[in-house]
Protein backbone atom coordinates (compact mmCIF):
# COMPACT_ATOMS: atom_id res chain seq x y z
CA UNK A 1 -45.92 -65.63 -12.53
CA UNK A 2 -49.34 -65.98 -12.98
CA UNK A 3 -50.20 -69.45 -15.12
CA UNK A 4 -53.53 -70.07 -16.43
CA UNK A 5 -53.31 -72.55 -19.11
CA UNK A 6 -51.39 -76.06 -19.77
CA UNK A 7 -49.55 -74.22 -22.56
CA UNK A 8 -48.43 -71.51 -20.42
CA UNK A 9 -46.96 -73.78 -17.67
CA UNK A 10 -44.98 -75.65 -20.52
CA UNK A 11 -44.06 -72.57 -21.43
CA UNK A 12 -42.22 -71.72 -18.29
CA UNK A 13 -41.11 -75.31 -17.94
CA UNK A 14 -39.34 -74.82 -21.45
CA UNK A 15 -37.93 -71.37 -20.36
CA UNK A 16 -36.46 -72.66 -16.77
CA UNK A 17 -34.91 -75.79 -18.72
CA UNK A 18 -33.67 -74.04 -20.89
CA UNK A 19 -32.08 -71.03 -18.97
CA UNK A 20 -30.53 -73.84 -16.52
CA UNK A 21 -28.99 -75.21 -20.28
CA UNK A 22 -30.14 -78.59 -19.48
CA UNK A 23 -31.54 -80.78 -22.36
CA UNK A 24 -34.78 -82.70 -22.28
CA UNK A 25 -33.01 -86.07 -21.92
CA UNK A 26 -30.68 -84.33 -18.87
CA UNK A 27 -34.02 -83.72 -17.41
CA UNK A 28 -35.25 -86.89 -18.55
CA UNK A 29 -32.43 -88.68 -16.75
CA UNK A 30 -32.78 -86.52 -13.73
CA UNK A 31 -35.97 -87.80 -12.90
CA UNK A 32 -35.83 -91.45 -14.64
CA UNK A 33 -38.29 -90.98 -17.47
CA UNK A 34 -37.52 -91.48 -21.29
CA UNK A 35 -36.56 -88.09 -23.44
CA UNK A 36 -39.83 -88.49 -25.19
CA UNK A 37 -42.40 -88.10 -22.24
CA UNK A 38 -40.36 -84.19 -21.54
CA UNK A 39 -41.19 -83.47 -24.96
CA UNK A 40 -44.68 -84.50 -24.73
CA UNK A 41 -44.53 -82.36 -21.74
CA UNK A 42 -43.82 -79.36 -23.34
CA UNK A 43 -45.43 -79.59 -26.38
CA UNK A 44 -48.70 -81.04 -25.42
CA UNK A 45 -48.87 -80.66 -21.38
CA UNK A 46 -52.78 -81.25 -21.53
CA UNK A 47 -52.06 -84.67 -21.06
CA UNK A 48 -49.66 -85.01 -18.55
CA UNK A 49 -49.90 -86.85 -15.41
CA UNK A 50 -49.23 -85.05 -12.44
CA UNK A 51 -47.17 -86.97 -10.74
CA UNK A 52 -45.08 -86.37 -14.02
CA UNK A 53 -45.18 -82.80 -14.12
CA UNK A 54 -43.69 -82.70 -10.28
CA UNK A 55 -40.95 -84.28 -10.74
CA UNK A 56 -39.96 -82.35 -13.94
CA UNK A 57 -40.76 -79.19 -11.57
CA UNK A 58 -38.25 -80.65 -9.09
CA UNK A 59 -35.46 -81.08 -11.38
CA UNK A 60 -35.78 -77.83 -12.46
CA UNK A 61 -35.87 -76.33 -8.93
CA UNK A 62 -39.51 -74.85 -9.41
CA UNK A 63 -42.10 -74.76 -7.07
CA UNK A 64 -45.71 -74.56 -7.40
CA UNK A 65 -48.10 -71.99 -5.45
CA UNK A 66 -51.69 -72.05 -5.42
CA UNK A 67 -53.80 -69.09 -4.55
CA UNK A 68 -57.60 -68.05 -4.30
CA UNK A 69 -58.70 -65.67 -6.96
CA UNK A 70 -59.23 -63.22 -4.73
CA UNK A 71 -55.64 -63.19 -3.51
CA UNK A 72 -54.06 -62.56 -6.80
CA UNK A 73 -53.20 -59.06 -7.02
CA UNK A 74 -54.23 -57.41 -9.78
CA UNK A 75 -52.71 -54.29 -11.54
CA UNK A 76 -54.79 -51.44 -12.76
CA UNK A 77 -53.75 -49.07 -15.42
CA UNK A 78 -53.02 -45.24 -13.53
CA UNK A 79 -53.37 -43.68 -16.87
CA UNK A 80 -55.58 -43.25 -19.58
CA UNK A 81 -54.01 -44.40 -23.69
């Protein structure tokens, strides 16, 4: 998934939680913050420190890959609306 924005990121972050049915304060625990700071998280990442945001990736068994711009594929439309 391609993720270009703080909000996006949070988005997926909410989405993974949530499909592994884990609450914020399971995640919280998992990774020995309070309830409050996964919240912030997800509803105002701008402002989360990273070393925060990896270990809330951890728990929820996500990775993070980094490409060049000019490795991203990109799609083009074959046919015309």
């Amino acid at each position: 998934m391609l993720i270009r924005s703080p909000k996006e990121l949070a988005l997926l972050i909410v989405n993974q939680r949530k499909k592994l049915k884990l609450s914020q304060t399971e995640v919280s625990n998992l990774v020995g913050l309070k309830q409050k700071t996964i919240s912030a998280l997800e509803n105002k990442p701008e402002s989360t420190q990273l070393d925060t945001l990896f270990r809330v990736l951890s728990a929820l068994n996500l990775d993070i890959q980094l490409l060049s711009k000019d490795e991203i594929p990109t799609t083009k439309w074959k046919e015309e609306w």
